[in-house]
C-alpha atoms as a PDB file:
ATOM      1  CA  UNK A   1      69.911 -64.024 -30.688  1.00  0.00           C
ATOM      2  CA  UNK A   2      69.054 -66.315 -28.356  1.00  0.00           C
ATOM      3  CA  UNK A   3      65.360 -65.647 -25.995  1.00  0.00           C
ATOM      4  CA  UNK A   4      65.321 -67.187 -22.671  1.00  0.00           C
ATOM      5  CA  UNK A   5      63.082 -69.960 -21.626  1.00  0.00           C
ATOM      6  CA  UNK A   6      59.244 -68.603 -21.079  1.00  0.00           C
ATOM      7  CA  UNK A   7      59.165 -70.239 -18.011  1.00  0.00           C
ATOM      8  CA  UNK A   8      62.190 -68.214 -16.290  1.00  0.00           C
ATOM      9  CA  UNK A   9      59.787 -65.072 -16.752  1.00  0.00           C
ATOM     10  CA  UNK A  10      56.739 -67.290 -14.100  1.00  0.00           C
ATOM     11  CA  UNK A  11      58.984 -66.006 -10.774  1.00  0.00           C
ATOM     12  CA  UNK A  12      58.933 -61.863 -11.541  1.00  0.00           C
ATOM     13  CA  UNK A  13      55.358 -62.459 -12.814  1.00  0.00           C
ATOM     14  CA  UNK A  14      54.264 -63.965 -10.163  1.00  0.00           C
ATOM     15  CA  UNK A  15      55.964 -61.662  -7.795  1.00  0.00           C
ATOM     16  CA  UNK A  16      55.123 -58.420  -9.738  1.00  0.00           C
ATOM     17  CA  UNK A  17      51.194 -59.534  -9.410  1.00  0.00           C
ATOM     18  CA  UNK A  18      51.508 -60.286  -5.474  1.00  0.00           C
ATOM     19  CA  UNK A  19      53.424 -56.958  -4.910  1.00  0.00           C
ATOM     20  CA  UNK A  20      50.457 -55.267  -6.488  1.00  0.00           C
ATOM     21  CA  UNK A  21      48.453 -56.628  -4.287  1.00  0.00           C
ATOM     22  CA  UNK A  22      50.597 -56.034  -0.869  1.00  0.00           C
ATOM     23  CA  UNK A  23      51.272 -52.261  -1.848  1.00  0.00           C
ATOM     24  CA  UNK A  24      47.442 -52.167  -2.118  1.00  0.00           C
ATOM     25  CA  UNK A  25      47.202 -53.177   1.243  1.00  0.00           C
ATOM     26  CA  UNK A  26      49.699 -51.003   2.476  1.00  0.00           C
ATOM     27  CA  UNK A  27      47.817 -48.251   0.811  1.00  0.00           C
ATOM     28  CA  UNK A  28      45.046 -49.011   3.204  1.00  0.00           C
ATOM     29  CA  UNK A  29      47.082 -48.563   6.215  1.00  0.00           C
ATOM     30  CA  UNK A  30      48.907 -45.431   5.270  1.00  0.00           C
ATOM     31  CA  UNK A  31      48.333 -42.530   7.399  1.00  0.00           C
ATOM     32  CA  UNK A  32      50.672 -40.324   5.387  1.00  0.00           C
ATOM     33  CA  UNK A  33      49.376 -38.760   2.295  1.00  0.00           C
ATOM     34  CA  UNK A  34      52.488 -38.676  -0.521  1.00  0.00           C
ATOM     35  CA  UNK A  35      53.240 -42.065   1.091  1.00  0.00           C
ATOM     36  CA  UNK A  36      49.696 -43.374  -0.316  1.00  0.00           C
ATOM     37  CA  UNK A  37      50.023 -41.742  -3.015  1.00  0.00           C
ATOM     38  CA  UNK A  38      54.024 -43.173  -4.060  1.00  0.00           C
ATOM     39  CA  UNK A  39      52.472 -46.399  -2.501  1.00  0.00           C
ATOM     40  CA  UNK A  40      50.259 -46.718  -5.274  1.00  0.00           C
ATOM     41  CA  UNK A  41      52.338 -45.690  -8.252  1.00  0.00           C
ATOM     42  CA  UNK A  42      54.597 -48.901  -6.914  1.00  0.00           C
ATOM     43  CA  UNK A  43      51.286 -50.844  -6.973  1.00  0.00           C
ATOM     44  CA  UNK A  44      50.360 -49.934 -10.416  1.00  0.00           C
ATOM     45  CA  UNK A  45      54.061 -50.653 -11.974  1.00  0.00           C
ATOM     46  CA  UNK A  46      53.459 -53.926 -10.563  1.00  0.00           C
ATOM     47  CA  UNK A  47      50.857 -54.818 -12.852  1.00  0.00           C
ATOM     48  CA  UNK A  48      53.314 -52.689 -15.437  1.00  0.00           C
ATOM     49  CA  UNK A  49      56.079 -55.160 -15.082  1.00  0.00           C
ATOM     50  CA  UNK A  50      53.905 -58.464 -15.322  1.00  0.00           C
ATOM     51  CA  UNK A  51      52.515 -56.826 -18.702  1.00  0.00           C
ATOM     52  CA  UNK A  52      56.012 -56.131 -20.060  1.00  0.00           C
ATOM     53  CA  UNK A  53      57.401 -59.864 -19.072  1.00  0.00           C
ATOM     54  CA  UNK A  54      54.360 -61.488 -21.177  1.00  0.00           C
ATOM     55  CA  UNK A  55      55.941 -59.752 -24.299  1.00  0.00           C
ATOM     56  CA  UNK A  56      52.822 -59.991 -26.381  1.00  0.00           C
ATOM     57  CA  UNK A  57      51.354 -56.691 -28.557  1.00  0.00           C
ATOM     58  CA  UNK A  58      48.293 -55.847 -26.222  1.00  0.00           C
ATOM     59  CA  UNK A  59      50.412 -56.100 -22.863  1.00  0.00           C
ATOM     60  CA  UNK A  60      52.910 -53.944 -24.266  1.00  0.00           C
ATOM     61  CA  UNK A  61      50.909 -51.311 -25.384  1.00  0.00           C
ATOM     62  CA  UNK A  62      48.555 -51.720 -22.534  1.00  0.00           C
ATOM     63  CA  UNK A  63      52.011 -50.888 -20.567  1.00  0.00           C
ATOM     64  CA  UNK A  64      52.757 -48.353 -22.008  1.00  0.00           C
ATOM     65  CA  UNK A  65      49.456 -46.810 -22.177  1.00  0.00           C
ATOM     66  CA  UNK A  66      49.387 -46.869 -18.185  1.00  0.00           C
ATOM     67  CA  UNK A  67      52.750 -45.683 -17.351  1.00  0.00           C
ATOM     68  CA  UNK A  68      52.256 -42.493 -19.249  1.00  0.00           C
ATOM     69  CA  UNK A  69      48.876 -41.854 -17.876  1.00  0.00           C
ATOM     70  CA  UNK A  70      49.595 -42.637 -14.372  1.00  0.00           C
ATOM     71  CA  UNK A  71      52.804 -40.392 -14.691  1.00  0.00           C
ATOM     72  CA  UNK A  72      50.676 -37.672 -15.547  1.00  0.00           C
ATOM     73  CA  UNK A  73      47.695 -38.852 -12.321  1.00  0.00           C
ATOM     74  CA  UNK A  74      50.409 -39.458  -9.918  1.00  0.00           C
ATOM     75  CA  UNK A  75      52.220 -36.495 -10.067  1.00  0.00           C
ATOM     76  CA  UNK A  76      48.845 -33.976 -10.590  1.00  0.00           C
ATOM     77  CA  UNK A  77      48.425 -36.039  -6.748  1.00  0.00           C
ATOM     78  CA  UNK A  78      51.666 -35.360  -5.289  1.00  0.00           C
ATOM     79  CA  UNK A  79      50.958 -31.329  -6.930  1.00  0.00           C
ATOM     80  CA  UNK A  80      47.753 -31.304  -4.826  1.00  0.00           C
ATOM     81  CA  UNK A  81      49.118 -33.182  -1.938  1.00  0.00           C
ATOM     82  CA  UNK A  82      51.718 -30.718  -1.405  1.00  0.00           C
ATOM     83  CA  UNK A  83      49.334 -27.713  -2.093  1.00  0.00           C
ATOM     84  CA  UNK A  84      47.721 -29.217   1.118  1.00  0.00           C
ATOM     85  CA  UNK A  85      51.013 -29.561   2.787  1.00  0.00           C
ATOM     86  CA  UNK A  86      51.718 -26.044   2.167  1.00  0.00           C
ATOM     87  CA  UNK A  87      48.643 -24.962   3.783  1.00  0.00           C
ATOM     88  CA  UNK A  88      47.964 -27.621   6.784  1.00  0.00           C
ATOM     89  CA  UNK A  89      51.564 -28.507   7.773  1.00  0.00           C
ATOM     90  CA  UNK A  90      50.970 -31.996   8.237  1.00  0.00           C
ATOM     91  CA  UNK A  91      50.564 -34.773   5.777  1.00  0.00           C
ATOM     92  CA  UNK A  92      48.664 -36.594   8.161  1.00  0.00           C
ATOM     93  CA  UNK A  93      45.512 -37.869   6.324  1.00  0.00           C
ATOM     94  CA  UNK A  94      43.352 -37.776   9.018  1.00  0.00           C
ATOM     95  CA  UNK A  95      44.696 -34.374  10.297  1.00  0.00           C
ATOM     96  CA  UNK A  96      43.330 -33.472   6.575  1.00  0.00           C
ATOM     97  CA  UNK A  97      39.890 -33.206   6.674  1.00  0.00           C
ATOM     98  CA  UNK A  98      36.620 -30.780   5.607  1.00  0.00           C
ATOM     99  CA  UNK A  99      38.924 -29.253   2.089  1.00  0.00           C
ATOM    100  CA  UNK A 100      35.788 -29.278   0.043  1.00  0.00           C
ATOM    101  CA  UNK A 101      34.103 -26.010   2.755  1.00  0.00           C
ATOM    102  CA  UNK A 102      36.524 -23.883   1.829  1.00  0.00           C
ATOM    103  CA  UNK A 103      38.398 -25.002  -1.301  1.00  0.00           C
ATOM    104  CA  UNK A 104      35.852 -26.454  -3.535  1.00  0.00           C
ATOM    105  CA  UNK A 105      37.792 -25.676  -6.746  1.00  0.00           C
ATOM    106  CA  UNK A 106      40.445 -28.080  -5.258  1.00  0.00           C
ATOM    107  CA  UNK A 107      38.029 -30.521  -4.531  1.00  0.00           C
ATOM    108  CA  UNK A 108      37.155 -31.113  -8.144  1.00  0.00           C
ATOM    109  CA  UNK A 109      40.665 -31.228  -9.196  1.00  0.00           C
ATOM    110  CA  UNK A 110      41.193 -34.208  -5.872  1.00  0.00           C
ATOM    111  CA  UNK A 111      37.775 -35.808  -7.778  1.00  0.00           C
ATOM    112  CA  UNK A 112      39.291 -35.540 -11.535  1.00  0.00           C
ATOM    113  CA  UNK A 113      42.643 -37.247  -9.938  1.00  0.00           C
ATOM    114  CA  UNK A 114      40.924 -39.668  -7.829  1.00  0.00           C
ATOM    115  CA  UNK A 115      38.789 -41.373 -10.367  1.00  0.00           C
ATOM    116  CA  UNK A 116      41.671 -41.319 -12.954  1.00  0.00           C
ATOM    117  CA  UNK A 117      43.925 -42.934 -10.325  1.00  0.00           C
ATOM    118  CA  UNK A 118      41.146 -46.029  -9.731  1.00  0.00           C
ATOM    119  CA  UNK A 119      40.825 -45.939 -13.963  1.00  0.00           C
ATOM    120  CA  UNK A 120      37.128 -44.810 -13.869  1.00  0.00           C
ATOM    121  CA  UNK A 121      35.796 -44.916 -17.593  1.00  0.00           C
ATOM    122  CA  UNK A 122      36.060 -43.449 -19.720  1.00  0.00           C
ATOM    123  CA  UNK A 123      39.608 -42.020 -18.767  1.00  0.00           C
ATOM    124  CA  UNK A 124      43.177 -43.109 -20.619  1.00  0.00           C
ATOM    125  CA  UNK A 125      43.781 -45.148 -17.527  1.00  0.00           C
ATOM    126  CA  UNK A 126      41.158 -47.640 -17.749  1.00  0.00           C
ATOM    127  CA  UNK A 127      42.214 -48.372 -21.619  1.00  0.00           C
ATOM    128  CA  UNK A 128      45.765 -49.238 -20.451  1.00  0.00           C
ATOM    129  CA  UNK A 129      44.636 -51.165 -17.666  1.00  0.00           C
ATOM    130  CA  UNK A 130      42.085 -52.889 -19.304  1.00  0.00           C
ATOM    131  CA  UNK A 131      44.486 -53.986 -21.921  1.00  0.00           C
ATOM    132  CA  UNK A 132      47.100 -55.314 -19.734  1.00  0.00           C
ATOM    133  CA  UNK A 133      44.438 -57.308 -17.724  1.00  0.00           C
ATOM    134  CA  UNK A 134      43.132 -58.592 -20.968  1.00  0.00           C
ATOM    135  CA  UNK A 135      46.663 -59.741 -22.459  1.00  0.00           C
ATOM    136  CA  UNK A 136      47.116 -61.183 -18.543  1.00  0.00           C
ATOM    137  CA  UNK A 137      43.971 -63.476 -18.927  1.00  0.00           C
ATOM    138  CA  UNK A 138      45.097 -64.471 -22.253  1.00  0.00           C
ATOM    139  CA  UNK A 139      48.467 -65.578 -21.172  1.00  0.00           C
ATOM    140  CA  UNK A 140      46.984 -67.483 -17.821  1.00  0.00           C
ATOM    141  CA  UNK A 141      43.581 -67.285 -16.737  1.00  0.00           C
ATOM    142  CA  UNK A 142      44.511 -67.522 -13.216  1.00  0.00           C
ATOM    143  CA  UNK A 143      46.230 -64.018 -12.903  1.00  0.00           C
ATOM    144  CA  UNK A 144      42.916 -62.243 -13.235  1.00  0.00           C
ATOM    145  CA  UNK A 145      42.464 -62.747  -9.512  1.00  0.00           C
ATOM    146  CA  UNK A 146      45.461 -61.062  -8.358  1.00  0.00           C
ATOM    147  CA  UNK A 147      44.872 -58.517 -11.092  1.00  0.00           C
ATOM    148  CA  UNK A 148      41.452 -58.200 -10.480  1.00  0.00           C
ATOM    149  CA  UNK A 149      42.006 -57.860  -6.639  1.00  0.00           C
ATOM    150  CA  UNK A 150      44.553 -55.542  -7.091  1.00  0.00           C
ATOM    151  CA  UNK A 151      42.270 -52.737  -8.873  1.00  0.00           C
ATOM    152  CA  UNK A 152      39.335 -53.534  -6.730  1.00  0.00           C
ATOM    153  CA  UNK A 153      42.113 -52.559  -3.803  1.00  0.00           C
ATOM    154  CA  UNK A 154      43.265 -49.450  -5.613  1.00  0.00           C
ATOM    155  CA  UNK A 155      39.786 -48.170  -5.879  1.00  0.00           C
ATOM    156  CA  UNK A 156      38.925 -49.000  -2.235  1.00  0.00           C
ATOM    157  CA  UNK A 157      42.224 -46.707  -1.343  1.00  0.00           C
ATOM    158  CA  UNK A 158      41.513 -44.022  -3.872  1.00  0.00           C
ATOM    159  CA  UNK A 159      38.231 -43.623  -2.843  1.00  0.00           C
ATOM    160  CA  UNK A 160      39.334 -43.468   1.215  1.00  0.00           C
ATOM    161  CA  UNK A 161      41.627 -40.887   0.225  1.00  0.00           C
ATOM    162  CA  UNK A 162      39.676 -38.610  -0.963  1.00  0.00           C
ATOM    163  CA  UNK A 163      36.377 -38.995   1.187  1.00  0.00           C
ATOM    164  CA  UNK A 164      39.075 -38.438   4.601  1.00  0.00           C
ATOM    165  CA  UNK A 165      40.111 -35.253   3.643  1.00  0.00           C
ATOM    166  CA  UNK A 166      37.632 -33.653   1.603  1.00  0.00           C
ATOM    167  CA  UNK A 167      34.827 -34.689   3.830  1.00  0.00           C
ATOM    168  CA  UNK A 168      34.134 -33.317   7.497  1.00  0.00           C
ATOM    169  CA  UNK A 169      34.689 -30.611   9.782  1.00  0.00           C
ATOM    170  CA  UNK A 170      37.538 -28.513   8.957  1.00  0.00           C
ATOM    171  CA  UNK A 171      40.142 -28.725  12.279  1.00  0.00           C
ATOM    172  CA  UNK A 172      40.160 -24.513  14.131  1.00  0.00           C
ATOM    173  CA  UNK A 173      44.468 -25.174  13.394  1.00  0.00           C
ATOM    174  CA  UNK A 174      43.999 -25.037  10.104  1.00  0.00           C
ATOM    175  CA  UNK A 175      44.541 -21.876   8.168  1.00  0.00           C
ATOM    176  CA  UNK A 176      43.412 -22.625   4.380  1.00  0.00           C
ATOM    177  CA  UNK A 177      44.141 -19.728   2.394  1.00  0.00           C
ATOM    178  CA  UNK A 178      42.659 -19.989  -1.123  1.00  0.00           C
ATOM    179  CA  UNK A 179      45.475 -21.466  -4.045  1.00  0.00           C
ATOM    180  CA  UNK A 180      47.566 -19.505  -6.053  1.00  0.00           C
ATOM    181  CA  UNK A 181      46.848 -19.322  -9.523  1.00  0.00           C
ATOM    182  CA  UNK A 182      49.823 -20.829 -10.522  1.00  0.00           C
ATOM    183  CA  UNK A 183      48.769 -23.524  -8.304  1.00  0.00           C
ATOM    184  CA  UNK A 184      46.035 -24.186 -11.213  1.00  0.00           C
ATOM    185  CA  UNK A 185      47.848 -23.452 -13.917  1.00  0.00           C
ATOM    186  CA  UNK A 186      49.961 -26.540 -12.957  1.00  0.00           C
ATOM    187  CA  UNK A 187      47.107 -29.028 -12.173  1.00  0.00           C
ATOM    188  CA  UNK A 188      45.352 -27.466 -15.689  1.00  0.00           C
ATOM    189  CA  UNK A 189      48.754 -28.500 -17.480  1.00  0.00           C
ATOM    190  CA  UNK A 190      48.518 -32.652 -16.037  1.00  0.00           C
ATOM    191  CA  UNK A 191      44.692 -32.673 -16.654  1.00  0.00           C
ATOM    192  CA  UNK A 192      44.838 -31.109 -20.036  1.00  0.00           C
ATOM    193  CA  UNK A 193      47.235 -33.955 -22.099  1.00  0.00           C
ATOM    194  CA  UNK A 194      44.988 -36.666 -20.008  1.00  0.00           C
ATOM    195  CA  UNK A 195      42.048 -35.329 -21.227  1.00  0.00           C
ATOM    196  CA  UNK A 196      43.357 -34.866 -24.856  1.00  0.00           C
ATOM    197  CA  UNK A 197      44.643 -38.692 -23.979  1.00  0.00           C
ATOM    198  CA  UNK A 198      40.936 -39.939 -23.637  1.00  0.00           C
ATOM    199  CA  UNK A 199      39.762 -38.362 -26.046  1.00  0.00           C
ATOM    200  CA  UNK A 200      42.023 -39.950 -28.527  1.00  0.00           C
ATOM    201  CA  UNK A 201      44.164 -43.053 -26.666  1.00  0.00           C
ATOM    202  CA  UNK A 202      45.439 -43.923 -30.633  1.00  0.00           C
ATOM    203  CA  UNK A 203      47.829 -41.310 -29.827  1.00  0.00           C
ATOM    204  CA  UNK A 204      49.717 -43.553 -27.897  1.00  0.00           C
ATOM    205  CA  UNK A 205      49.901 -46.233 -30.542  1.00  0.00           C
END
């Protein structure tokens, strides 16, 4: 079977790495929530897709490692996101502020999903991100700038997120009722294989 030439792979590398970047910036701008958050799951297969073209061991894995564990952040995000929804009627971001005063439960989950989303150590994100951008600087040093700018921009986002709407005075239109137990039964169910995850990442491999 014949490969194709390495260097036909340079174009969707190159773009994959810069659209990493420009979803990060749009991140910043968002002023809708589940856009940010769907923002930055396009973001992060960015750096997915650069990995994958490389076709070396590490970026694979490293791939695969972070598209199972942001499944699992993302979508524990959109859960809480729409929890907030249900409750504020707006997915306005700044219409979304002062949570942590009267649902500080919630606020710990937003924390737990926050930090995995930026790949804060010592969670199952970091080891697939740190894998890729290792197998990225191995291929061409150059693409640690993009790649590094990229996750300093996801972590400037992540962190806005959740400081905007957990911080503040809670708005006098806002009736915040306390979540449903089901409610944490679902976010229990995404935090429980990511823990299990970083305890043991060799699961993956």
């Amino acid at each position: 079977i014949m490969t194709p030439p390495t260097h036909l792979f340079y174009p969707p590398i190159i773009m994959a790495l810069w659209g990493l970047i420009m979803t990060g910036m749009i991140c910043m701008r968002q002023t809708d929530l589940k856009s940010m958050i769907a923002y930055s799951s396009v973001g992060h297969m960015g750096l997915v897709i650069a990995a994958l073209l490389i076709q070396s061991p590490w970026s694979t894995i490293g791939a695969m490692t972070l598209m199972i564990a942001h499944g699992l952040t993302s979508s524990m995000m959109f859960c809480l996101a729409n929890m907030v929804y249900e409750r504020a009627n707006t997915r306005t971001i700044i219409a979304m502020r002062g949570l942590q005063k009267t649902t500080p439960l919630m606020t710990s989950l937003w924390l737990a999903a926050t930090l995995t989303n930026m790949a804060l150590p010592p969670t199952i994100n970091l080891v697939g991100e740190i894998t890729m951008l290792s197998a990225l600087y191995n291929w061409a040093q150059p693409t640690i700038i993009a790649s590094a700018s990229g996750a300093m921009i996801t972590a400037t986002y992540s962190l806005y997120m959740f400081s905007i709407t957990q911080q503040g005075k809670l708005p006098n239109d806002m009736l915040m009722f306390p979540p449903h137990t089901r409610e944490y039964l679902l976010l229990t169910m995404h935090l429980i294989p990511m823990a299990l995850l970083t305890v043991s990442p060799q699961l993956l491999t």
